[in-house]
N, C-alpha and C. Protein backbone atom coordinates (compact mmCIF):
# COMPACT_ATOMS: atom_id res chain seq x y z
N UNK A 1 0.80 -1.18 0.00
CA UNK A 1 0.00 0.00 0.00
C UNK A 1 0.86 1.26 0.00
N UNK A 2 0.19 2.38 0.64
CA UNK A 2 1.00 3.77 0.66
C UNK A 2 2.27 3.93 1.37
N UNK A 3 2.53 2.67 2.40
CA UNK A 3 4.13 2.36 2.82
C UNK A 3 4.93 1.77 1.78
N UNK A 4 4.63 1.01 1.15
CA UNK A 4 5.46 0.68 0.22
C UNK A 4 5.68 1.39 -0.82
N UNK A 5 4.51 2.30 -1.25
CA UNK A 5 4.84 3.25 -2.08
C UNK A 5 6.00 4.69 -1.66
N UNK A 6 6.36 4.60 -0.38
CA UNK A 6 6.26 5.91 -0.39
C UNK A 6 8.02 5.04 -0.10
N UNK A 7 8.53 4.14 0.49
CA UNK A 7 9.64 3.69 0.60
C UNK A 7 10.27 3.16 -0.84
N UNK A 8 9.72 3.08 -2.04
CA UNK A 8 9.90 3.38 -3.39
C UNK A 8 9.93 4.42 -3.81
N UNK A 9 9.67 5.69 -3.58
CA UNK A 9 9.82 7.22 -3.74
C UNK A 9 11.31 7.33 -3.46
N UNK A 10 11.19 7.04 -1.62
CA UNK A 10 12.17 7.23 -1.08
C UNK A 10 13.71 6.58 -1.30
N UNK A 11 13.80 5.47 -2.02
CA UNK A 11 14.66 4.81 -2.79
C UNK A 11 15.23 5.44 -4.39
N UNK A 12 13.98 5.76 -4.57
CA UNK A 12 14.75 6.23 -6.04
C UNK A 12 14.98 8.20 -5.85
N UNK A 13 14.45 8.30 -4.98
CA UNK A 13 14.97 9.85 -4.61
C UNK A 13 16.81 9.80 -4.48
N UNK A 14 16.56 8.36 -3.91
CA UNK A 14 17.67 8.14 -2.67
C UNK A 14 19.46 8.36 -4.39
N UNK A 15 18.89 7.91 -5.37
CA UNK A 15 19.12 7.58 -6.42
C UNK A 15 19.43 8.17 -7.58
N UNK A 16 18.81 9.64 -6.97
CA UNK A 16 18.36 10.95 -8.11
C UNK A 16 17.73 10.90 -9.20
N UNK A 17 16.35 9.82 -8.36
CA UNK A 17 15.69 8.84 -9.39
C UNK A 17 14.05 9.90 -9.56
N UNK A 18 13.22 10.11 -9.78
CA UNK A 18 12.00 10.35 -9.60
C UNK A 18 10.94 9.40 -9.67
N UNK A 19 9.57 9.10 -9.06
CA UNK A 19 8.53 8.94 -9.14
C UNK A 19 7.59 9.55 -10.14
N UNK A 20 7.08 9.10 -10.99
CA UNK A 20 6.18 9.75 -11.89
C UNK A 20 4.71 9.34 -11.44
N UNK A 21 4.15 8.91 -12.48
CA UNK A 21 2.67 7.89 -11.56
C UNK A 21 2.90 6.24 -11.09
N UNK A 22 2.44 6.83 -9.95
CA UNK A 22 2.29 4.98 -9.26
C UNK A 22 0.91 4.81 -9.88
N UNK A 23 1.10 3.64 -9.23
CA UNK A 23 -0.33 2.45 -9.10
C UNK A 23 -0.57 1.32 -8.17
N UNK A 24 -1.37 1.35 -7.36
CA UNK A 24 -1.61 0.18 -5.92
C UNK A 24 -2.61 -0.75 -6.45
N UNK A 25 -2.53 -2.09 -6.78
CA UNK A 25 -3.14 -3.18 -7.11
C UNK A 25 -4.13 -3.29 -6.42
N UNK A 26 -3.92 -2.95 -4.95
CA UNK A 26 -5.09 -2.78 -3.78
C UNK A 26 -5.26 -4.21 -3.99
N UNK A 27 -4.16 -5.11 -3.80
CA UNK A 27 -4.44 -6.69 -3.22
C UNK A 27 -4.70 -7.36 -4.59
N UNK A 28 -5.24 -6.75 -5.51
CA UNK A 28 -5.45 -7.83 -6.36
C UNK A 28 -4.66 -8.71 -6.88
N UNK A 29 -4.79 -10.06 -7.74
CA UNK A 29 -3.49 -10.70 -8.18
C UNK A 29 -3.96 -11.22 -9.47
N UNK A 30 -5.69 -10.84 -9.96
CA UNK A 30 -6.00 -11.09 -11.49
C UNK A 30 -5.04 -10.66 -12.59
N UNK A 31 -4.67 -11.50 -13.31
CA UNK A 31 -3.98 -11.07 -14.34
C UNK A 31 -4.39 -9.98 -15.53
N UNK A 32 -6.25 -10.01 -15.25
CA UNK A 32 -6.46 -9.48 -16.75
C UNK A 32 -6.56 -8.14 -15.67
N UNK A 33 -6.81 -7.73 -14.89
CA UNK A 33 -6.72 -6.44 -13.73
C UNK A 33 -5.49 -6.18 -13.81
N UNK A 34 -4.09 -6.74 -13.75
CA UNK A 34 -2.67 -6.44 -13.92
C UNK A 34 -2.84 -5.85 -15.01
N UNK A 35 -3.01 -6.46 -16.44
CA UNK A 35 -3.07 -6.28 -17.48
C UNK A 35 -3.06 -4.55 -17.81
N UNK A 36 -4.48 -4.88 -17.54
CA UNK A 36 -5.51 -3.15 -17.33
C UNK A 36 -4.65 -1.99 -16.88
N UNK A 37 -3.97 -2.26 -15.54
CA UNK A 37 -3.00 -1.53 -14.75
C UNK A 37 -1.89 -1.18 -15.84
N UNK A 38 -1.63 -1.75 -16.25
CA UNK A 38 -0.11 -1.67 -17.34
C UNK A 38 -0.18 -1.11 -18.21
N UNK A 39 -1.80 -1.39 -19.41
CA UNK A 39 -2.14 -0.30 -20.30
C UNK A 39 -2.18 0.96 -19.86
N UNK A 40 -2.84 1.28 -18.77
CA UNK A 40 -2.83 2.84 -18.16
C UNK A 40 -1.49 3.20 -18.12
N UNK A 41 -0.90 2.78 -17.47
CA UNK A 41 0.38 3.33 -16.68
C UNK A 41 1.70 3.97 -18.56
N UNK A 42 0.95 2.81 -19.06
CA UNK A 42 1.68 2.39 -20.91
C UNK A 42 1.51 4.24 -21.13
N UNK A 43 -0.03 4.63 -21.09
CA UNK A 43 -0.83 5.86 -21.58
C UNK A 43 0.23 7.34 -21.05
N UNK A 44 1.23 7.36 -19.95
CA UNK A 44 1.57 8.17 -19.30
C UNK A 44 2.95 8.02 -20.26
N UNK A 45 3.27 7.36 -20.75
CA UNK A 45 4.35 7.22 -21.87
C UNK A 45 5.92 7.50 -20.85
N UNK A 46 5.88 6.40 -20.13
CA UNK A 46 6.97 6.65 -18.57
C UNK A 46 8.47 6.18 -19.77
N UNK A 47 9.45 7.06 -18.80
CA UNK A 47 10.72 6.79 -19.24
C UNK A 47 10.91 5.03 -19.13
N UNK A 48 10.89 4.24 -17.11
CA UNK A 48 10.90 3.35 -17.19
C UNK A 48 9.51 3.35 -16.13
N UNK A 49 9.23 1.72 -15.72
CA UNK A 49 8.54 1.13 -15.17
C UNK A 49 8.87 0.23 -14.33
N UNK A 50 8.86 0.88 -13.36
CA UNK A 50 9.45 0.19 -11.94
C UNK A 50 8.25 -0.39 -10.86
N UNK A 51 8.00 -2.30 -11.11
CA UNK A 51 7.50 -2.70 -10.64
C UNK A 51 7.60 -2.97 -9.54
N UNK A 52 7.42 -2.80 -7.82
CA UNK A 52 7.89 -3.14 -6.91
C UNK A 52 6.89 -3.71 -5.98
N UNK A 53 6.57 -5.10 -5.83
CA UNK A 53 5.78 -6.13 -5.75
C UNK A 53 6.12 -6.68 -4.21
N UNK A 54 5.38 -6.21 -2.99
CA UNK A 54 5.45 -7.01 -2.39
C UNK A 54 4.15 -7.80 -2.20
N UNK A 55 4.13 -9.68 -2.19
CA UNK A 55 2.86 -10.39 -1.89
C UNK A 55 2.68 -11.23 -0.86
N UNK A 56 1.76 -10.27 -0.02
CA UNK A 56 1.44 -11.31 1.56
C UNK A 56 0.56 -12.00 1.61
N UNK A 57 -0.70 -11.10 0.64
CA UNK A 57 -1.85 -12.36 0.08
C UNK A 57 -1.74 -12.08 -1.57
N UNK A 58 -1.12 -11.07 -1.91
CA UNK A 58 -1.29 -11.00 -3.15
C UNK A 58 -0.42 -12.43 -4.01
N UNK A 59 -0.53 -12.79 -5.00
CA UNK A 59 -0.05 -13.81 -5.54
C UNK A 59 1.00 -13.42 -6.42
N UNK A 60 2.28 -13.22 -6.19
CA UNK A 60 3.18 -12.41 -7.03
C UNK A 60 3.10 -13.19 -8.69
N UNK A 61 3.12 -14.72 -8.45
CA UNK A 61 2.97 -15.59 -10.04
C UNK A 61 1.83 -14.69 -11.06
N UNK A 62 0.78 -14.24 -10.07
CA UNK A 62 -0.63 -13.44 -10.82
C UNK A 62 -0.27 -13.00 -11.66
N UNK A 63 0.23 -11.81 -10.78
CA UNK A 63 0.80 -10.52 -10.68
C UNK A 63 1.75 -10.79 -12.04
N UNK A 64 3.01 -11.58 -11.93
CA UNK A 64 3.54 -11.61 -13.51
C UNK A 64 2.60 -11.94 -14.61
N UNK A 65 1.91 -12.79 -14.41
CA UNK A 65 1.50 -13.66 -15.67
C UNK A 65 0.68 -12.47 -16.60
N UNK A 66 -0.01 -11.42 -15.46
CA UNK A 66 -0.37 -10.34 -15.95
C UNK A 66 0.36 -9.48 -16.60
N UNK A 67 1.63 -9.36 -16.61
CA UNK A 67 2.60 -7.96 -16.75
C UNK A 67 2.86 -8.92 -17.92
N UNK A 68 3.36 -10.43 -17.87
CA UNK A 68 4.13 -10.72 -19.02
C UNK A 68 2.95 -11.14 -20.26
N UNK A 69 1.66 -11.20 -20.03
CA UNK A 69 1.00 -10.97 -21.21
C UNK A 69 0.76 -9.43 -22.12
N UNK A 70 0.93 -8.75 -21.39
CA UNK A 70 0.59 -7.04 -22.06
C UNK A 70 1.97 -6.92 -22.47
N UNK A 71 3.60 -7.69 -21.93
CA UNK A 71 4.68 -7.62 -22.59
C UNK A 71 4.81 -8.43 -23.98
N UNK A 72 4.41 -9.20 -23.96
CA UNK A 72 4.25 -10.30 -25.38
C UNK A 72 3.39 -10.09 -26.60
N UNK A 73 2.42 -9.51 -25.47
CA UNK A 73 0.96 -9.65 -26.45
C UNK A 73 1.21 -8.09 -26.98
N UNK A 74 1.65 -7.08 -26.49
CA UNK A 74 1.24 -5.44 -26.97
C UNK A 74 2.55 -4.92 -26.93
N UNK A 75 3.73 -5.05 -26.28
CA UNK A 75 5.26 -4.77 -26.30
C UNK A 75 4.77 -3.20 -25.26
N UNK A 76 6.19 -2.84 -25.34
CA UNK A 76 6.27 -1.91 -24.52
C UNK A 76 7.79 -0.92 -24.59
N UNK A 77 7.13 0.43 -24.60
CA UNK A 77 7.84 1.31 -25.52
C UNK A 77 8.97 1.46 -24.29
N UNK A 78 9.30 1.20 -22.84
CA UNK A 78 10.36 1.62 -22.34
C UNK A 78 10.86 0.28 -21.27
N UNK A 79 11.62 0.51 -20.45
CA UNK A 79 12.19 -0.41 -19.74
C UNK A 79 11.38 -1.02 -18.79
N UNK A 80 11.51 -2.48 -18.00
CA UNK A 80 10.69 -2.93 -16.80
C UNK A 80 11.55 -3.33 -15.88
N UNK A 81 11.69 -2.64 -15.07
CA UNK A 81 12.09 -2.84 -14.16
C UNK A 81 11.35 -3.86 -12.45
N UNK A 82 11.95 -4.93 -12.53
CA UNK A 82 10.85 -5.60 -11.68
C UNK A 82 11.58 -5.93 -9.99
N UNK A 83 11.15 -6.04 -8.82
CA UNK A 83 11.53 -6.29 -7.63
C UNK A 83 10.15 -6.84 -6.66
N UNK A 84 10.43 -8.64 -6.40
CA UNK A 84 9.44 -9.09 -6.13
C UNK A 84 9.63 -9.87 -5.37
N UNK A 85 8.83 -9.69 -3.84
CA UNK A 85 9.06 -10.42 -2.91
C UNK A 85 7.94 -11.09 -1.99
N UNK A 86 7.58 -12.24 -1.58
CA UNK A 86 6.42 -12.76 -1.15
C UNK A 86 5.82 -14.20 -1.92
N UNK A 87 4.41 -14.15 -1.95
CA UNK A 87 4.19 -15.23 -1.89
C UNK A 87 4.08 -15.43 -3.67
N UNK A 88 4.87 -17.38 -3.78
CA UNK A 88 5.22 -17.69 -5.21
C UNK A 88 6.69 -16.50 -5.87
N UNK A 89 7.19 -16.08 -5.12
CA UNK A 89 8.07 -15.24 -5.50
C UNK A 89 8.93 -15.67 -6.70
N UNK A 90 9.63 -17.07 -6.30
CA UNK A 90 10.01 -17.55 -7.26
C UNK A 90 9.61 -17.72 -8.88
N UNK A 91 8.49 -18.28 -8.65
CA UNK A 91 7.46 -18.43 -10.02
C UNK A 91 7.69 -17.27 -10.66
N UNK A 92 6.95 -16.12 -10.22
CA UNK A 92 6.84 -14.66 -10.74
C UNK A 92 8.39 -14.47 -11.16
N UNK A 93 9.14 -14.81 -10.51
CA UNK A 93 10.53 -14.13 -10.97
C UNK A 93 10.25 -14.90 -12.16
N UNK A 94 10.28 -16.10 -12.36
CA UNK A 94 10.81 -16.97 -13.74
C UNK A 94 10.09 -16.77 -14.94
N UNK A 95 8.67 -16.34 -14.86
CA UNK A 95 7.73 -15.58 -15.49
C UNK A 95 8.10 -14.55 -15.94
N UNK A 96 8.67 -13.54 -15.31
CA UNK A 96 9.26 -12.22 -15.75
C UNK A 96 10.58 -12.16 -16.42
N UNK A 97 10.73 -13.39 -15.99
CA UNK A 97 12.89 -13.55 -16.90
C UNK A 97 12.40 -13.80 -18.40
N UNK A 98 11.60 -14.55 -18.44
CA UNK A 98 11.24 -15.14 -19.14
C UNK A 98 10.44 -14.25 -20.56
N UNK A 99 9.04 -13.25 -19.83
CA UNK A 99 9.40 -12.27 -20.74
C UNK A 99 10.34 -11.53 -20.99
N UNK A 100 11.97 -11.12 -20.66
CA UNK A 100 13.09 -10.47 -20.95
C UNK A 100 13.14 -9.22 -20.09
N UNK A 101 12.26 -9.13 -19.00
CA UNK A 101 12.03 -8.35 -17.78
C UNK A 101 13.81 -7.99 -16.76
N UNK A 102 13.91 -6.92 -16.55
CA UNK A 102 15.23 -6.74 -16.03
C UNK A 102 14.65 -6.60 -14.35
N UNK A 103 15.47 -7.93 -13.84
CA UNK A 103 15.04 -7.83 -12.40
C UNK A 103 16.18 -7.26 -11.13
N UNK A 104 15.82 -6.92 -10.04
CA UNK A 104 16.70 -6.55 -9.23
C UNK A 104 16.16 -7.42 -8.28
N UNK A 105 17.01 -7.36 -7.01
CA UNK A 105 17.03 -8.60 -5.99
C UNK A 105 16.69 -7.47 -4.75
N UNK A 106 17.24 -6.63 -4.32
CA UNK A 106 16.46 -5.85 -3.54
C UNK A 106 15.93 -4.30 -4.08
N UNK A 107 15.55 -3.92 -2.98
CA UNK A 107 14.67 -2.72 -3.23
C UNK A 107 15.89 -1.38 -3.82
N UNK A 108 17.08 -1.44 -3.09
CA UNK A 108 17.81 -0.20 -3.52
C UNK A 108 18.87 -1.00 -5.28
N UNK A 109 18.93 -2.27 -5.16
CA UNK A 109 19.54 -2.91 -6.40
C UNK A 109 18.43 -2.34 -7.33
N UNK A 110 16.76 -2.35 -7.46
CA UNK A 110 15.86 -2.19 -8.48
C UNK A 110 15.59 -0.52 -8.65
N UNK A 111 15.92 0.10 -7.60
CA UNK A 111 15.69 1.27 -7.74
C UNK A 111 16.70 2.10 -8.48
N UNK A 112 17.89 1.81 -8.04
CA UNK A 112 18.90 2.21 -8.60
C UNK A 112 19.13 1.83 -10.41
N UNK A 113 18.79 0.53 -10.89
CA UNK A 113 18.82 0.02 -11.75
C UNK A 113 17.30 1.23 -12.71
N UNK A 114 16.28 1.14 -11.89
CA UNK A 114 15.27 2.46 -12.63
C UNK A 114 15.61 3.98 -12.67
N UNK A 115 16.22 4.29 -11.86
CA UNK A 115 16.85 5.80 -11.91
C UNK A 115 17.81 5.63 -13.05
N UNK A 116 18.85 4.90 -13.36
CA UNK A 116 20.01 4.65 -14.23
C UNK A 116 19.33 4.62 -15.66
N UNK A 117 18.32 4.00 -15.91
CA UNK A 117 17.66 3.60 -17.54
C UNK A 117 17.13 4.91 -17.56
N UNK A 118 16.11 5.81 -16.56
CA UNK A 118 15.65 6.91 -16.67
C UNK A 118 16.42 8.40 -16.93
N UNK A 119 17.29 7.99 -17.02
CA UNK A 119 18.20 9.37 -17.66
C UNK A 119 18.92 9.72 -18.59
């Protein structure tokens, strides 16, 4: 939620990174709802896209299968940056390698890695 968002601000500030528009899943883990989320976010025409996924009930595997269909199926004009931790973590990672997704392992490795493509 708005803690995790705001400790992703605070990371890529940390970075001389900026925040442009977020987006809070608000728990969900539907893929075609991920989907949806990604076209919008697509509409703001972002330098990169810095996914930062934590899942306590959310289903992080969802959560990819969603991101890596709108990557396959519609492409995507800038970088993805992904950092994902919780439940099925694994899965979701291999899902996201898999669409050609650039992942980081912690929060200041992914942030840093999105400030760097963004400039």
């Amino acid at each position: 939620g708005a803690g995790l968002t705001m400790a992703t601000l605070d990371a890529l500030t940390h970075y001389n990174g900026k925040g442009g528009v977020f987006l809070d899943l608000g728990g969900t883990d539907d893929p075609e709802k991920v989907k949806q989320a990604f076209e919008l976010m697509k509409k703001a025409k972002p330098k990169v896209i810095f996914l930062n996924l934590f899942g306590g009930i959310t289903r992080c595997d969802s959560v990819a299968t969603g991101v890596k269909a709108v990557i396959t199926k519609e492409g995507i004009d800038c970088p993805v940056i992904t950092r994902i931790k919780g439940c099925n973590e694994e899965q979701a990672k291999d899902i996201l390698k898999d669409a050609g997704l650039i992942t980081g392992t912690t929060l200041q490795d992914a942030a840093k890695k999105s400030s760097d493509l963004a400039r």
